[in-house]
Protein backbone atom coordinates (compact mmCIF):
# COMPACT_ATOMS: atom_id res chain seq x y z
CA UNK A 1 28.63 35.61 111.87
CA UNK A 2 32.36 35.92 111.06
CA UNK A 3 32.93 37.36 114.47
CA UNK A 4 31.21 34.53 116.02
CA UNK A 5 33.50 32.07 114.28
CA UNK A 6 36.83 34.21 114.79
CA UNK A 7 36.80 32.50 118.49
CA UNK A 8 37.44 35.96 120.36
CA UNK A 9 33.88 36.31 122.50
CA UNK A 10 34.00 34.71 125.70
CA UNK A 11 31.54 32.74 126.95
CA UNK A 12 29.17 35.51 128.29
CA UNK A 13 29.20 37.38 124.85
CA UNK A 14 29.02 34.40 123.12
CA UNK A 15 25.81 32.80 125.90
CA UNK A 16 24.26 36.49 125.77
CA UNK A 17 24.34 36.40 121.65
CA UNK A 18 22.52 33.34 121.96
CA UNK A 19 19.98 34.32 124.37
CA UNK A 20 19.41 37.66 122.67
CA UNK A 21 18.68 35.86 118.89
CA UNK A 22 14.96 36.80 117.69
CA UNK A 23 13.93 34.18 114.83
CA UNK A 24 12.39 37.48 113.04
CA UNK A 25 15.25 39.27 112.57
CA UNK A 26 16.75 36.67 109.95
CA UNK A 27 15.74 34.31 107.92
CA UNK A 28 15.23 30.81 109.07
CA UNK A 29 18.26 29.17 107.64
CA UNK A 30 19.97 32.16 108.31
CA UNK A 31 18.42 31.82 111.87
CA UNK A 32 20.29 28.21 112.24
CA UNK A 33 23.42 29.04 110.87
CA UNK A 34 23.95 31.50 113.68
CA UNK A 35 22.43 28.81 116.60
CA UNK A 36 24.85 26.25 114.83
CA UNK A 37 28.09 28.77 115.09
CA UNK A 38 27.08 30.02 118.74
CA UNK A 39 26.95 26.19 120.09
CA UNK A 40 29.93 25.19 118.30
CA UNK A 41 31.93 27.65 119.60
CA UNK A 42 29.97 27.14 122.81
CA UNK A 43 30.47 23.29 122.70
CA UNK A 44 34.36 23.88 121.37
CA UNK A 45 35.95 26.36 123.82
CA UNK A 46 33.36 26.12 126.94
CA UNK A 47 31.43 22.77 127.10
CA UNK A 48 30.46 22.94 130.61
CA UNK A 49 28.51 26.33 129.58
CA UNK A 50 27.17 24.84 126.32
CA UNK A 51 25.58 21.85 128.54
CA UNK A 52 24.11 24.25 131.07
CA UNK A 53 22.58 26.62 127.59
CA UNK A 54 21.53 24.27 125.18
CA UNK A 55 21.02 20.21 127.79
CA UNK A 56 23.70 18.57 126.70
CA UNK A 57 21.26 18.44 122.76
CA UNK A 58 23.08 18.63 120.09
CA UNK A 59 21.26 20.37 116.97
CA UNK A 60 21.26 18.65 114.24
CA UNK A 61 23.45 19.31 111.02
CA UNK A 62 22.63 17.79 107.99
């Protein structure tokens, strides 16, 4: 997680991280803290790429 937030992957690492996330490898909150990190950092540094990955949707955070 931390070296998903330290804003060092590019966009493939960070779209291939993403794509590569099994839901039974963590737990589910767990599970959306990751998704949450990925498409900030998505959304933050490459927005074009976020729209193509996650629609232009924006999960929720509550």
């Amino acid at each position: 997680m931390a070296s998903i937030l330290s804003g060092r992957n590019t966009e493939a690492q960070l779209i291939s991280l993403y794509r590569k996330l099994e839901p039974g490898k963590f737990s589910p909150s767990d599970h959306n803290d990751i998704v949450r990190a990925l498409e900030k950092q998505l959304r933050d540094r490459f927005p074009r790429a976020a729209n193509r990955v996650f629609w232009g949707k924006k999960i929720k955070t509550s």
